[in-house]
PDB file of N, CA and C in Angstrom:
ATOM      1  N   UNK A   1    -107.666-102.242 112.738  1.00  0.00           N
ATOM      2  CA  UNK A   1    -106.679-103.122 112.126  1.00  0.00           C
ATOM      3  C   UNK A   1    -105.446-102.295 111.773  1.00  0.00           C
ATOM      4  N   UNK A   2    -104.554-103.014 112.003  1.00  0.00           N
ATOM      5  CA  UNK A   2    -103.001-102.461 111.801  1.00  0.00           C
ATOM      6  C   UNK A   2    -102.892-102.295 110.521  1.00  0.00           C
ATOM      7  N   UNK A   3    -101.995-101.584 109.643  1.00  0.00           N
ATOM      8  CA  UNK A   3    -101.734-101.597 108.513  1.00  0.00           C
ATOM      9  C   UNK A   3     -99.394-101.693 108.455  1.00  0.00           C
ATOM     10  N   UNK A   4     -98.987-102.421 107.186  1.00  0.00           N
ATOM     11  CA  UNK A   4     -97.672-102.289 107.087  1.00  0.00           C
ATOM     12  C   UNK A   4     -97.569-102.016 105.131  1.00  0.00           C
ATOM     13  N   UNK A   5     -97.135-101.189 104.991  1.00  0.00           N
ATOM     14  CA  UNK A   5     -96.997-100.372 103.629  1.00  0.00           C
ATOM     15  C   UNK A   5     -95.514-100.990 103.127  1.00  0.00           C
ATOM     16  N   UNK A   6     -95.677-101.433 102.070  1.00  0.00           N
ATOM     17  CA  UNK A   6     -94.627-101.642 101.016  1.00  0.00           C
ATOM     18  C   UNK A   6     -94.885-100.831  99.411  1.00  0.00           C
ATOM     19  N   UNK A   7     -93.743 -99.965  99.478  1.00  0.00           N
ATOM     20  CA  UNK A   7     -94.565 -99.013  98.372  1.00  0.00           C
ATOM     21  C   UNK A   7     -93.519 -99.131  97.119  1.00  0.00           C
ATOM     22  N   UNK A   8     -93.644 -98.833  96.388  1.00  0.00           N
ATOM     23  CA  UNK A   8     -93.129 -99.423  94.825  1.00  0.00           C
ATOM     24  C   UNK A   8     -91.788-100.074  94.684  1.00  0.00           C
ATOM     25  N   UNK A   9     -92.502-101.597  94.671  1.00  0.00           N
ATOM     26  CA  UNK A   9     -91.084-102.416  95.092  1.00  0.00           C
ATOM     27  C   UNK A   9     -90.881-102.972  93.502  1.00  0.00           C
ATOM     28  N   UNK A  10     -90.209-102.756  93.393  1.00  0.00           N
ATOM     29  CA  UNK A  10     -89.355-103.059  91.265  1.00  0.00           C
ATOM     30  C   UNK A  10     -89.167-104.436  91.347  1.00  0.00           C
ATOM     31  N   UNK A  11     -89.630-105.167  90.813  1.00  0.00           N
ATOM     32  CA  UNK A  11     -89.512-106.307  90.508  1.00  0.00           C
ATOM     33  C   UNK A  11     -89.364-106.864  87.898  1.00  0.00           C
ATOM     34  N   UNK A  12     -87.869-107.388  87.787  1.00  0.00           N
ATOM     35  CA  UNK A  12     -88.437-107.554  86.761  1.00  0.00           C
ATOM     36  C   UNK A  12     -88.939-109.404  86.703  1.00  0.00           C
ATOM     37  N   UNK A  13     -89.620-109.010  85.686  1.00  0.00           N
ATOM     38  CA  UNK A  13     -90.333-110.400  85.393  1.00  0.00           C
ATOM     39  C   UNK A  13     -90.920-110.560  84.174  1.00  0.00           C
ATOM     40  N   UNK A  14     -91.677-111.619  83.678  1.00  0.00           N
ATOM     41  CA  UNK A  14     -91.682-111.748  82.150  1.00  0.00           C
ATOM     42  C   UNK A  14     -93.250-112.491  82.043  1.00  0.00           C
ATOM     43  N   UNK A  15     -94.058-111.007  82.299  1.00  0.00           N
ATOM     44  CA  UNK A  15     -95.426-111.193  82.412  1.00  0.00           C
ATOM     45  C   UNK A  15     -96.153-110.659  80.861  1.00  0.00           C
ATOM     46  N   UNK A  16     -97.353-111.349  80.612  1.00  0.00           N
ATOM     47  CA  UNK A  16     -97.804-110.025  79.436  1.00  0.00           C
ATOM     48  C   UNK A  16     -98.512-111.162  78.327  1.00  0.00           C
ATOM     49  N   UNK A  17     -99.533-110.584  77.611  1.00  0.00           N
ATOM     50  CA  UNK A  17     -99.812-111.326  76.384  1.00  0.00           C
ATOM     51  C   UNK A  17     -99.000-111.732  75.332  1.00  0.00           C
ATOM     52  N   UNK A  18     -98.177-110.532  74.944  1.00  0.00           N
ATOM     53  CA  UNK A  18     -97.107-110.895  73.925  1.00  0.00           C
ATOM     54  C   UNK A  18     -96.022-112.033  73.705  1.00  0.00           C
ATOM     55  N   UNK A  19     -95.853-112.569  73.301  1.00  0.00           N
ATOM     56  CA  UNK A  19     -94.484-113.724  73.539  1.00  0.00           C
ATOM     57  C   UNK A  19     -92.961-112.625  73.570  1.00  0.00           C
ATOM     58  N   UNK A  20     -93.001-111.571  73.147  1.00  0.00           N
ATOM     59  CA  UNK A  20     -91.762-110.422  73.538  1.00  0.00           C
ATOM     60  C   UNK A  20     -91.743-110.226  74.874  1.00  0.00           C
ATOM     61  N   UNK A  21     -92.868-110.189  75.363  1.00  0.00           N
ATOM     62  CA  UNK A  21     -92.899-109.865  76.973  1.00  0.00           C
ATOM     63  C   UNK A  21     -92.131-110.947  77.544  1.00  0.00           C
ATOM     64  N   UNK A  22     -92.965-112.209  77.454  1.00  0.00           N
ATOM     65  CA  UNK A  22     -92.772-113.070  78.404  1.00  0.00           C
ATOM     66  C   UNK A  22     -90.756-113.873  77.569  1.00  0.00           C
ATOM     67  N   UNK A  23     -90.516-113.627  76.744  1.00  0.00           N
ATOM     68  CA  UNK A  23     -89.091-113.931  76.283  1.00  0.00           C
ATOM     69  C   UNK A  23     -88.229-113.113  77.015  1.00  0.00           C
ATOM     70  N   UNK A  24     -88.591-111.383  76.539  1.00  0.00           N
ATOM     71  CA  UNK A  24     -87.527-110.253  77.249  1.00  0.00           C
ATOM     72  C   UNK A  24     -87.568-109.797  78.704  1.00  0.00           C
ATOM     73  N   UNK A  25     -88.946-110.135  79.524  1.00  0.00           N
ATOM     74  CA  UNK A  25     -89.073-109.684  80.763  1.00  0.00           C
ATOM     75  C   UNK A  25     -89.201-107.851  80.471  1.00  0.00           C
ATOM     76  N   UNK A  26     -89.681-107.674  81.792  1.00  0.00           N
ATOM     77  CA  UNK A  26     -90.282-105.944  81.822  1.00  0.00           C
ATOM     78  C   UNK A  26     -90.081-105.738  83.412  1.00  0.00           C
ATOM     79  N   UNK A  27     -90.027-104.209  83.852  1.00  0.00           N
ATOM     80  CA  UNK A  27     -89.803-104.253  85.221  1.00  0.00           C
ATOM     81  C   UNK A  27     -91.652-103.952  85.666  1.00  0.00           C
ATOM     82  N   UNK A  28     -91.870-104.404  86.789  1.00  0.00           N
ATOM     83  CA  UNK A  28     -93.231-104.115  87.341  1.00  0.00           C
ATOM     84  C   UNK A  28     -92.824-103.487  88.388  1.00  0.00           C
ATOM     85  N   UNK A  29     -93.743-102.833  89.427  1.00  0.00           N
ATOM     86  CA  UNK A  29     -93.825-101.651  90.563  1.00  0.00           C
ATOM     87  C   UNK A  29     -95.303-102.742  91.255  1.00  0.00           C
ATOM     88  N   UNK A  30     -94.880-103.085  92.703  1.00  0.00           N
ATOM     89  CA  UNK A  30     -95.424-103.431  93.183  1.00  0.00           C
ATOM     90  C   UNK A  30     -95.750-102.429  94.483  1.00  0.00           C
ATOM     91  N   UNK A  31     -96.740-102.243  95.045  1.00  0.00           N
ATOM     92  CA  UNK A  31     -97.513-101.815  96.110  1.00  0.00           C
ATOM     93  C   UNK A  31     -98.427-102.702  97.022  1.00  0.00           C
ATOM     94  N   UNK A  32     -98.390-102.769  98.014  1.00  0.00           N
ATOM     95  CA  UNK A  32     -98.415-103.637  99.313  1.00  0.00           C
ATOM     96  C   UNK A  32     -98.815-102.883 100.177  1.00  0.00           C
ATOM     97  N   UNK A  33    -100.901-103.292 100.667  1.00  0.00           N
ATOM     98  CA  UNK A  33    -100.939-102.690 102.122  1.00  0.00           C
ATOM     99  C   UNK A  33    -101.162-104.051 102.664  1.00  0.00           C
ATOM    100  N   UNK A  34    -100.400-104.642 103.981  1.00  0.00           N
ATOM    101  CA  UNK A  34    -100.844-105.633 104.752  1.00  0.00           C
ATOM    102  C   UNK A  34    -101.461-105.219 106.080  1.00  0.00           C
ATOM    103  N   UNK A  35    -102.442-106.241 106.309  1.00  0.00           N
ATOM    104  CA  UNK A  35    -103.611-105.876 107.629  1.00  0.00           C
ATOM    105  C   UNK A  35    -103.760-106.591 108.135  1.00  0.00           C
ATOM    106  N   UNK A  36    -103.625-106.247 109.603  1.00  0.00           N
ATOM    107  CA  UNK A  36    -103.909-107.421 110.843  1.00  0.00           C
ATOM    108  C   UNK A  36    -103.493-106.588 111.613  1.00  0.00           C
ATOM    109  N   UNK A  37    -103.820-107.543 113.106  1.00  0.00           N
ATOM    110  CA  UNK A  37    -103.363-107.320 114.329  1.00  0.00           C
ATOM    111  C   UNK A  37    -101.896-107.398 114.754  1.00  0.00           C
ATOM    112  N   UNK A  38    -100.870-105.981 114.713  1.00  0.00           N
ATOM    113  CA  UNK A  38     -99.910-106.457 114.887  1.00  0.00           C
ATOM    114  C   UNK A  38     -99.780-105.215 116.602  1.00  0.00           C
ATOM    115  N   UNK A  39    -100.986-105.338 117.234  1.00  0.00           N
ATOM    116  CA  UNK A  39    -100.472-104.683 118.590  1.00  0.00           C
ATOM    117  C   UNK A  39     -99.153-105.667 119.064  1.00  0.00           C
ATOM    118  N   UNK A  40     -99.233-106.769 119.481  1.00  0.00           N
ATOM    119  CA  UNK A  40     -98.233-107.257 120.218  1.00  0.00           C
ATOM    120  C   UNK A  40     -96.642-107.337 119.894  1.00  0.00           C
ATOM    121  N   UNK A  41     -96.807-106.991 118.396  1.00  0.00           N
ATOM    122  CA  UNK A  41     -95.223-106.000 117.985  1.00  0.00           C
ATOM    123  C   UNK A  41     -94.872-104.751 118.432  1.00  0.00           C
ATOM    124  N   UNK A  42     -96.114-103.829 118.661  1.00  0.00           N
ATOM    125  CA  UNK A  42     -95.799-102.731 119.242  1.00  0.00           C
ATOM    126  C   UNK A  42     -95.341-102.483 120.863  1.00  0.00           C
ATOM    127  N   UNK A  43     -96.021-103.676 121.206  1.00  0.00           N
ATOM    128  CA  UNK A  43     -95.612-104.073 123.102  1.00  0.00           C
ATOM    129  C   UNK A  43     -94.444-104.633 123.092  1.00  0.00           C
ATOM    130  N   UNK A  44     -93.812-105.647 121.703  1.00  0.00           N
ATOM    131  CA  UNK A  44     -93.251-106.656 122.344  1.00  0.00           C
ATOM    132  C   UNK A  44     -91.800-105.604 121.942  1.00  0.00           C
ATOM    133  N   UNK A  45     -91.702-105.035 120.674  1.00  0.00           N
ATOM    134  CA  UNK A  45     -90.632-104.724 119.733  1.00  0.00           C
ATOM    135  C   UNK A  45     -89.789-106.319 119.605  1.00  0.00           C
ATOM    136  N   UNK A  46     -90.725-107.134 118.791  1.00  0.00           N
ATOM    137  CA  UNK A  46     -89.908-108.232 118.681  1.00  0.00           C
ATOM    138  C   UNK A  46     -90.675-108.608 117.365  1.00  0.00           C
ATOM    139  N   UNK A  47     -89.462-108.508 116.376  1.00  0.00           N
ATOM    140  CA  UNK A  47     -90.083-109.031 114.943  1.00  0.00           C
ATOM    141  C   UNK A  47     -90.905-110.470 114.695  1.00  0.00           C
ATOM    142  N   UNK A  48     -90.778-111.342 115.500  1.00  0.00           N
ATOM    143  CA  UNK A  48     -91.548-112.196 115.284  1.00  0.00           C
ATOM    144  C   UNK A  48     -93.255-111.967 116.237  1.00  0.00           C
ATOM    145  N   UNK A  49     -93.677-110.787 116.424  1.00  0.00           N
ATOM    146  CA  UNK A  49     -94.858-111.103 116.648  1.00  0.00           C
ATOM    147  C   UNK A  49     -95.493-110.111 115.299  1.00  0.00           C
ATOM    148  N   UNK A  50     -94.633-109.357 114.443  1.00  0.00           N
ATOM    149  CA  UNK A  50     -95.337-108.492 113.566  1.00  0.00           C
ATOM    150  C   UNK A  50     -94.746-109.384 112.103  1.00  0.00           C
ATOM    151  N   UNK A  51     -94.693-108.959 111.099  1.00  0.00           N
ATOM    152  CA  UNK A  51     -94.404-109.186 109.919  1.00  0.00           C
ATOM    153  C   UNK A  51     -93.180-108.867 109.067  1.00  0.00           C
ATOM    154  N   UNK A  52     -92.109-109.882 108.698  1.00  0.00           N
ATOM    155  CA  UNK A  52     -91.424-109.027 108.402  1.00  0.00           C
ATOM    156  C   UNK A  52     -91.367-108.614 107.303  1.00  0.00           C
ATOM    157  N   UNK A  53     -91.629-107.206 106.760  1.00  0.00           N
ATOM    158  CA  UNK A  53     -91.534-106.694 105.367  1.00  0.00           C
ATOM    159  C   UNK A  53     -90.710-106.985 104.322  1.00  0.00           C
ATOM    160  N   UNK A  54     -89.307-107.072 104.734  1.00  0.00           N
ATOM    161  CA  UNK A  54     -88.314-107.769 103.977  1.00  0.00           C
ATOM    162  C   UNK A  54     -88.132-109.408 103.132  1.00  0.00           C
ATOM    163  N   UNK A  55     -88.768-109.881 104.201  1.00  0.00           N
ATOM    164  CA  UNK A  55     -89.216-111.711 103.739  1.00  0.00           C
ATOM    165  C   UNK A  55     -90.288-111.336 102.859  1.00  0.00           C
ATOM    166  N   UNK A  56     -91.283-110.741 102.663  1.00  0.00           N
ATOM    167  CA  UNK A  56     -92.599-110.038 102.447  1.00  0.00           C
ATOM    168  C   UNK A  56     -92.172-109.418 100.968  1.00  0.00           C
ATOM    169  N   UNK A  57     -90.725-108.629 100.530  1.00  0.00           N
ATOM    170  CA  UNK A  57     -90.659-108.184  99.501  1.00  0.00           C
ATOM    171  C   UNK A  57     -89.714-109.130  98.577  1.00  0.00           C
ATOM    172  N   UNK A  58     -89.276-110.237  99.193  1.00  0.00           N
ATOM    173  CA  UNK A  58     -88.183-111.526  98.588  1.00  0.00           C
ATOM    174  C   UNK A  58     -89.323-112.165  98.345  1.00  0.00           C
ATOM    175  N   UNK A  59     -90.393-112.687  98.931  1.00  0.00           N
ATOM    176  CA  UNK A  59     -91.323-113.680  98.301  1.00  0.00           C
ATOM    177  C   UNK A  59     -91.779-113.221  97.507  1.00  0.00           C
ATOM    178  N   UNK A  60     -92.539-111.576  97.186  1.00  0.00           N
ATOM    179  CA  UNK A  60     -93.157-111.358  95.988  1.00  0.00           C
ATOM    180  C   UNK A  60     -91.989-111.302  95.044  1.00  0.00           C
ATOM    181  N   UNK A  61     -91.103-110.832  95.077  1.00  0.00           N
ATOM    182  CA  UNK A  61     -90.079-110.783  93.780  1.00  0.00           C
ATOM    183  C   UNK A  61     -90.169-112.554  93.215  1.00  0.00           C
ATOM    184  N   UNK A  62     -89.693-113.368  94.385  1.00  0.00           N
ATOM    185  CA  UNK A  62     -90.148-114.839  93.848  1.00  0.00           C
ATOM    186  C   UNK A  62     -91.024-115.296  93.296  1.00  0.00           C
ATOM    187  N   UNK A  63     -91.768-114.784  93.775  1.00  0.00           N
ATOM    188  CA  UNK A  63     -93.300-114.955  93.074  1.00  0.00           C
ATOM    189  C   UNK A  63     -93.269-115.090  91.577  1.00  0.00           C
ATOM    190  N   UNK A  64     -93.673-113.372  91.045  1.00  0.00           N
ATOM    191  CA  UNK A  64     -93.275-112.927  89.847  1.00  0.00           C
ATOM    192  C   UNK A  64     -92.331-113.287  89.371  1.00  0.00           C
ATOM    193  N   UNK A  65     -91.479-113.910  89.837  1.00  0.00           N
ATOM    194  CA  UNK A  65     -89.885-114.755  89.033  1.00  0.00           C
ATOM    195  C   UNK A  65     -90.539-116.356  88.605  1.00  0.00           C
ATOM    196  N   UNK A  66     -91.293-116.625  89.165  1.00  0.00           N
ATOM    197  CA  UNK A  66     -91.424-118.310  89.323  1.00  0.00           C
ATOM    198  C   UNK A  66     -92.007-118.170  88.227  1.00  0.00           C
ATOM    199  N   UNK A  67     -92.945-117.264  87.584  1.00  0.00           N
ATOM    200  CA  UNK A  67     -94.334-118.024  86.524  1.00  0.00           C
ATOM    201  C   UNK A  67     -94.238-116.966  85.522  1.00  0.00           C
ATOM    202  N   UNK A  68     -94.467-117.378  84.864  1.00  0.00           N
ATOM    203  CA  UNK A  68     -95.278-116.163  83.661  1.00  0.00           C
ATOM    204  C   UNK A  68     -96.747-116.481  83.490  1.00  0.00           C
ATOM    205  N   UNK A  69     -97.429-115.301  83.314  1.00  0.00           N
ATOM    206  CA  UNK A  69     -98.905-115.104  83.548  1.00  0.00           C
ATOM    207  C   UNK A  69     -99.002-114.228  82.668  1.00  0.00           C
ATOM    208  N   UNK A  70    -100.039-114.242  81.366  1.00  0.00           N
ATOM    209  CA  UNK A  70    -100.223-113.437  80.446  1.00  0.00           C
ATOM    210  C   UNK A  70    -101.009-111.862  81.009  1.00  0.00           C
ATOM    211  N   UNK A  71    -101.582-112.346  82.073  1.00  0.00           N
ATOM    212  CA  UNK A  71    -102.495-110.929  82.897  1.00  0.00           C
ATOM    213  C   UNK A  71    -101.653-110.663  84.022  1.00  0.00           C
ATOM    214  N   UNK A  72    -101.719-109.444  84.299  1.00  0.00           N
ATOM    215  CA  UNK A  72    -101.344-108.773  85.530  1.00  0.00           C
ATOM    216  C   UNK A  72    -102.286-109.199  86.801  1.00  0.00           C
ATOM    217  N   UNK A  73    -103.687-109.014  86.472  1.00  0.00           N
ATOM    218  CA  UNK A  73    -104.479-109.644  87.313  1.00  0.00           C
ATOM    219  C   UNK A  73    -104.248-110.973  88.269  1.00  0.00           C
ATOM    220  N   UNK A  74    -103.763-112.009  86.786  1.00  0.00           N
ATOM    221  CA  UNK A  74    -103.456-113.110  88.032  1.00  0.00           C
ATOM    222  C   UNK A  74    -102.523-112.988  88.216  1.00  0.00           C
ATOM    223  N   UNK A  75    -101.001-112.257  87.917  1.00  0.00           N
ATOM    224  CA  UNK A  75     -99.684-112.041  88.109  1.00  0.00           C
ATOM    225  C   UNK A  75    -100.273-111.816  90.319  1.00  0.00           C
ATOM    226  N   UNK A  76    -100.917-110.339  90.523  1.00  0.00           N
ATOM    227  CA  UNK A  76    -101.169-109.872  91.879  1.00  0.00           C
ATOM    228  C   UNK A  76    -101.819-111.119  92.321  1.00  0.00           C
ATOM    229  N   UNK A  77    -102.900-112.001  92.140  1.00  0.00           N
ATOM    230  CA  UNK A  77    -103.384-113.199  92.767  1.00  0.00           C
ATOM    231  C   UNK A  77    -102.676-114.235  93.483  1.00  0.00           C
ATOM    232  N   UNK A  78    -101.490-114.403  92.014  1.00  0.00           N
ATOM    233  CA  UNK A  78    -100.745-115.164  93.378  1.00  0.00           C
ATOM    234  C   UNK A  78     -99.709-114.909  93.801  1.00  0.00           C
ATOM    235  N   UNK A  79     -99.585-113.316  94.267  1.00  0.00           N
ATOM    236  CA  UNK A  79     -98.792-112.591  95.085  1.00  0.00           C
ATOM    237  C   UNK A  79     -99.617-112.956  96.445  1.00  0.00           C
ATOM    238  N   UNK A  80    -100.911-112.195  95.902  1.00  0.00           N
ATOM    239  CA  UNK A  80    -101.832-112.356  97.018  1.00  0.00           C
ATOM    240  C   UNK A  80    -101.694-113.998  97.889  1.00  0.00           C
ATOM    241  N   UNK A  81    -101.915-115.186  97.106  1.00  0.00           N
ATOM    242  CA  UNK A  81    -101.980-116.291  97.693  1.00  0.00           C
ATOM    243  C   UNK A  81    -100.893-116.448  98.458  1.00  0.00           C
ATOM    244  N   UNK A  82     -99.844-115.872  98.049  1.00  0.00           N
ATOM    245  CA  UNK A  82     -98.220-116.695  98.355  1.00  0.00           C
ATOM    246  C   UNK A  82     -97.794-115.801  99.473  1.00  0.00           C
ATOM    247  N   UNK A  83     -98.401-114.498  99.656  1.00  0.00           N
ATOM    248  CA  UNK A  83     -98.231-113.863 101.208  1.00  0.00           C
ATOM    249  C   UNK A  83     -99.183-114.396 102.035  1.00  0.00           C
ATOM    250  N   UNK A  84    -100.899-114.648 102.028  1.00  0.00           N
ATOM    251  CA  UNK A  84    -101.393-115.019 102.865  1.00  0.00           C
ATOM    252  C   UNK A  84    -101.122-116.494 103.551  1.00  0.00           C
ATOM    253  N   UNK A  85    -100.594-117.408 102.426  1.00  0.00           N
ATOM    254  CA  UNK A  85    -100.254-118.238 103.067  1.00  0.00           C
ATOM    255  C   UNK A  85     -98.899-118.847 103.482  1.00  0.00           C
ATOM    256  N   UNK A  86     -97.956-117.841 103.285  1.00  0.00           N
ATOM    257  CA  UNK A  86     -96.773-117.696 104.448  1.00  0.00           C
ATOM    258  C   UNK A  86     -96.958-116.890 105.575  1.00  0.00           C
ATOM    259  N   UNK A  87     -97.572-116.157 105.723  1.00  0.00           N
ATOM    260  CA  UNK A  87     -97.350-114.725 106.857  1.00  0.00           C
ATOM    261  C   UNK A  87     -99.225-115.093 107.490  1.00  0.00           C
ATOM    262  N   UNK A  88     -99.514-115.833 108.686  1.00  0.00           N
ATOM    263  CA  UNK A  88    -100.438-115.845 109.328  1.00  0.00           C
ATOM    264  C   UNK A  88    -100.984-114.432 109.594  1.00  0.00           C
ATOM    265  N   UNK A  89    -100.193-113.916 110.563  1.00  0.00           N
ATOM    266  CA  UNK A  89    -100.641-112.166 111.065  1.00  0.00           C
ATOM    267  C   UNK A  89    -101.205-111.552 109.929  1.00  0.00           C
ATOM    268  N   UNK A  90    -101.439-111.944 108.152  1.00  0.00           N
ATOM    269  CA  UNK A  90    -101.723-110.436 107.628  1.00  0.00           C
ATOM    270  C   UNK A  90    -102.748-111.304 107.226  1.00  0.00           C
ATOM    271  N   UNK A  91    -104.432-110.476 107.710  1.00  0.00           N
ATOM    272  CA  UNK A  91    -105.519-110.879 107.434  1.00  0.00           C
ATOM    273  C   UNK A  91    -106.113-110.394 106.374  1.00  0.00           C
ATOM    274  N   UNK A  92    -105.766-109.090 105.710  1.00  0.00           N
ATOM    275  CA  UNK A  92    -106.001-109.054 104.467  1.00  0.00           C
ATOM    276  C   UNK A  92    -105.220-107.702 104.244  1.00  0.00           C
ATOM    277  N   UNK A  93    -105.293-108.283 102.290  1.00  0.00           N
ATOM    278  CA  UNK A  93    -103.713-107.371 101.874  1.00  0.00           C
ATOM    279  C   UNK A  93    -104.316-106.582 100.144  1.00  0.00           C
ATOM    280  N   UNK A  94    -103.891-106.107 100.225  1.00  0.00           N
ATOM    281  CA  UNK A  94    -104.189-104.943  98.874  1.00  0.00           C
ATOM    282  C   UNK A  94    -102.950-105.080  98.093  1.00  0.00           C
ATOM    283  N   UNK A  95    -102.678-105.131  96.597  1.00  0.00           N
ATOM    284  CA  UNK A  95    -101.979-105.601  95.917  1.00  0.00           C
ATOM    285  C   UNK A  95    -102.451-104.355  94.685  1.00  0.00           C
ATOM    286  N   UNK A  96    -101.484-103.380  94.012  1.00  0.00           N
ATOM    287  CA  UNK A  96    -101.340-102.928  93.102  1.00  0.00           C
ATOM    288  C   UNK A  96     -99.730-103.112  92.452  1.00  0.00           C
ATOM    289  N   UNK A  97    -100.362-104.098  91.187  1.00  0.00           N
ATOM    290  CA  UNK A  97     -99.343-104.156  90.692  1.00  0.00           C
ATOM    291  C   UNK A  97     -99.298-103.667  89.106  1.00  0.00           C
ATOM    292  N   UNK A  98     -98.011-102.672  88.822  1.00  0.00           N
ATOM    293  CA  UNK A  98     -98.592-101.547  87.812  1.00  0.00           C
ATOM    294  C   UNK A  98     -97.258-102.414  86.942  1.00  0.00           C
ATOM    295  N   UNK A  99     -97.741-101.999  85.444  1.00  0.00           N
ATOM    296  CA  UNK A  99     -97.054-102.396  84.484  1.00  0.00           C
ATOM    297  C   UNK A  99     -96.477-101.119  83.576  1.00  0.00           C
ATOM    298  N   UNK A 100     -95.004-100.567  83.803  1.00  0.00           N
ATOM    299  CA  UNK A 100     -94.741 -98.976  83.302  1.00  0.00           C
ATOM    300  C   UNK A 100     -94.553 -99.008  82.108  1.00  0.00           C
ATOM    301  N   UNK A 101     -94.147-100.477  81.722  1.00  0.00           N
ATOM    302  CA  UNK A 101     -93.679-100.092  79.687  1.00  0.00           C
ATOM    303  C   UNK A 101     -95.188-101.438  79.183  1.00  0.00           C
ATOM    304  N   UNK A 102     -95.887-101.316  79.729  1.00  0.00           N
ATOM    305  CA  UNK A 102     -97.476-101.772  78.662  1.00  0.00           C
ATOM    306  C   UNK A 102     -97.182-101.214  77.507  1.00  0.00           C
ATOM    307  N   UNK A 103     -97.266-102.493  76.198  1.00  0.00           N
ATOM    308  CA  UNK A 103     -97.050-102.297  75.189  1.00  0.00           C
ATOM    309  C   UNK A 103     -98.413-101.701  74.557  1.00  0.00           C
ATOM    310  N   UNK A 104     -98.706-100.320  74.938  1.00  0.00           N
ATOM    311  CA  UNK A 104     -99.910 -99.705  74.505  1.00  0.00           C
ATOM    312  C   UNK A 104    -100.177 -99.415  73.574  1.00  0.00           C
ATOM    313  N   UNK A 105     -99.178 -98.860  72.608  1.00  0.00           N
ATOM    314  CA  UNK A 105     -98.844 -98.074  71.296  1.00  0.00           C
ATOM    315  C   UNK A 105     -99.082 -96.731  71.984  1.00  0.00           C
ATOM    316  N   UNK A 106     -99.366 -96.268  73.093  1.00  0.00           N
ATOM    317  CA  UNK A 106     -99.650 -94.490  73.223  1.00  0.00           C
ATOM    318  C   UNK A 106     -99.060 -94.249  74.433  1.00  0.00           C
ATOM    319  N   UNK A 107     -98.509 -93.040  74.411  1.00  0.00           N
ATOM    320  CA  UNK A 107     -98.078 -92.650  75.915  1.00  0.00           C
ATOM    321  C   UNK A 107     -98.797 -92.178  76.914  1.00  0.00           C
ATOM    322  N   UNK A 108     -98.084 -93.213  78.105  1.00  0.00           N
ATOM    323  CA  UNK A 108     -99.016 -93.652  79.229  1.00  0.00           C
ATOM    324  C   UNK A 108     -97.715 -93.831  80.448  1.00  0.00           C
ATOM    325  N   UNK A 109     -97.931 -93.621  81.677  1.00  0.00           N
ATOM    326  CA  UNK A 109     -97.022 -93.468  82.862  1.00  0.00           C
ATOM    327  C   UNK A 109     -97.609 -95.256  83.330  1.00  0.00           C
ATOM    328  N   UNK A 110     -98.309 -95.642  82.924  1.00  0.00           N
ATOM    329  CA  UNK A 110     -98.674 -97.257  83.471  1.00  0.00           C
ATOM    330  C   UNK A 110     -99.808 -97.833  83.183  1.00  0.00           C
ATOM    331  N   UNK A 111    -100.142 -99.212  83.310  1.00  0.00           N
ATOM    332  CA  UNK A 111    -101.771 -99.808  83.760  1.00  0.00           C
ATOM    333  C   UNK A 111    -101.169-100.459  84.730  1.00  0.00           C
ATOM    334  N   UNK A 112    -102.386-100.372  85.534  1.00  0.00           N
ATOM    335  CA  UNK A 112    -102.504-100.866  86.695  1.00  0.00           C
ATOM    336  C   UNK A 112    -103.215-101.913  86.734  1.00  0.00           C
ATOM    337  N   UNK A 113    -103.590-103.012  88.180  1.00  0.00           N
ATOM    338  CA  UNK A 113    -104.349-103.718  88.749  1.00  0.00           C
ATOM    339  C   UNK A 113    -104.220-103.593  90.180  1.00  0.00           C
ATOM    340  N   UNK A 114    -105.528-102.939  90.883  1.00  0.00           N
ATOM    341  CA  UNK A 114    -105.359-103.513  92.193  1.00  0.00           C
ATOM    342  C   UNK A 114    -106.302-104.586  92.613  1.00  0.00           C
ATOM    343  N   UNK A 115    -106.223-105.094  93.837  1.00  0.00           N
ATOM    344  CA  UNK A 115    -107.174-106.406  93.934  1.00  0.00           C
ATOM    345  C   UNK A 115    -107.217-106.406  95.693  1.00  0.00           C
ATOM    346  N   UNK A 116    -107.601-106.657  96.702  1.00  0.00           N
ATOM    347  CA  UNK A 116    -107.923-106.681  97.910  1.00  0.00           C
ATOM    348  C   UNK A 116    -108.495-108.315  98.077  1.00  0.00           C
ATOM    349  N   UNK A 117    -107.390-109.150  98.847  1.00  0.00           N
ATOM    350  CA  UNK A 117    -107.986-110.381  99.599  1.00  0.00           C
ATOM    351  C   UNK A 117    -107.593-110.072 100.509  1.00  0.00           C
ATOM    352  N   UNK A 118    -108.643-111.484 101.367  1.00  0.00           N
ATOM    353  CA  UNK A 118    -108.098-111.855 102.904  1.00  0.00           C
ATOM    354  C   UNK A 118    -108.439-112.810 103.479  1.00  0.00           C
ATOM    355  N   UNK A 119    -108.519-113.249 104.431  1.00  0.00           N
ATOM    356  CA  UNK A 119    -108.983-114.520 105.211  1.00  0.00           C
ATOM    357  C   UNK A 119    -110.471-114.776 104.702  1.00  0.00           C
TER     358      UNK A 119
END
C-alpha cells in the first residue's frame, strides 16, 4: 500500500473541555498518513488518479473550524470521517492530532491523540 504524508499542518480551532478553550480557540498540529493504491498516479502523473494533499489539508482545517469538540479524540474522528468520505483512493489513514498549549498546569511540548481508520 502506497502511503502520502502530511506532516504538522497548524490549524487554529476552539477545541477543549474548558469554556476558555472553546471561546479563545488554540492552534493544533495535525499529522496525516494516507493509504491506498495510488500506482496509477505514478504511471499516469495525473493528479486525479492520486490524492490531492492540498484539498486534503483545506478540508481538515474545515473540519476543526466547523465544530467544537471538548476531546481531541473526537476532534481526529471526524477528520478521519470527513477525509474518508471525500477522497475514495485513501483506504486507511492515521490521524495525530497534538494539542501544544493543553491547559496542563505543568510544562509539557504537547498531548497527543493518534487513531488509525479505514474502509
Amino acid at each position: 500500500m502506497d502511503e502520502i504524508r502530511i506532516v504538522d499542518l497548524e490549524v487554529f480551532a476552539n477545541h477543549g473541555v474548558f469554556p476558555e478553550e472553546n471561546a479563545l480557540g488554540q492552534k493544533f498540529i495535525v499529522n496525516l498518513v494516507l493509504r491506498g493504491d495510488f500506482s496509477a498516479a505514478c504511471k499516469s502523473d495525473v493528479l486525479d488518479d492520486s490524492v490531492d494533499y492540498g484539498a486534503v489539508c483545506h478540508l481538515v482545517d474545515a473540519t476543526l473550524r466547523a465544530s467544537t469538540f471538548k476531546l481531541i479524540e473526537r476532534a481526529a474522528q471526524a477528520v478521519a470521517d470527513a477525509v474518508l468520505d471525500r477522497f475514495p483512493l485513501v483506504q486507511e489513514i492515521d490521524i495525530e492530532l497534538k494539542k501544544p498549549w493543553a491547559p496542563i498546569g505543568l510544562p509539557v511540548a504537547y498531548a497527543s491523540v493518534k487513531i488509525t481508520r479505514g474502509r
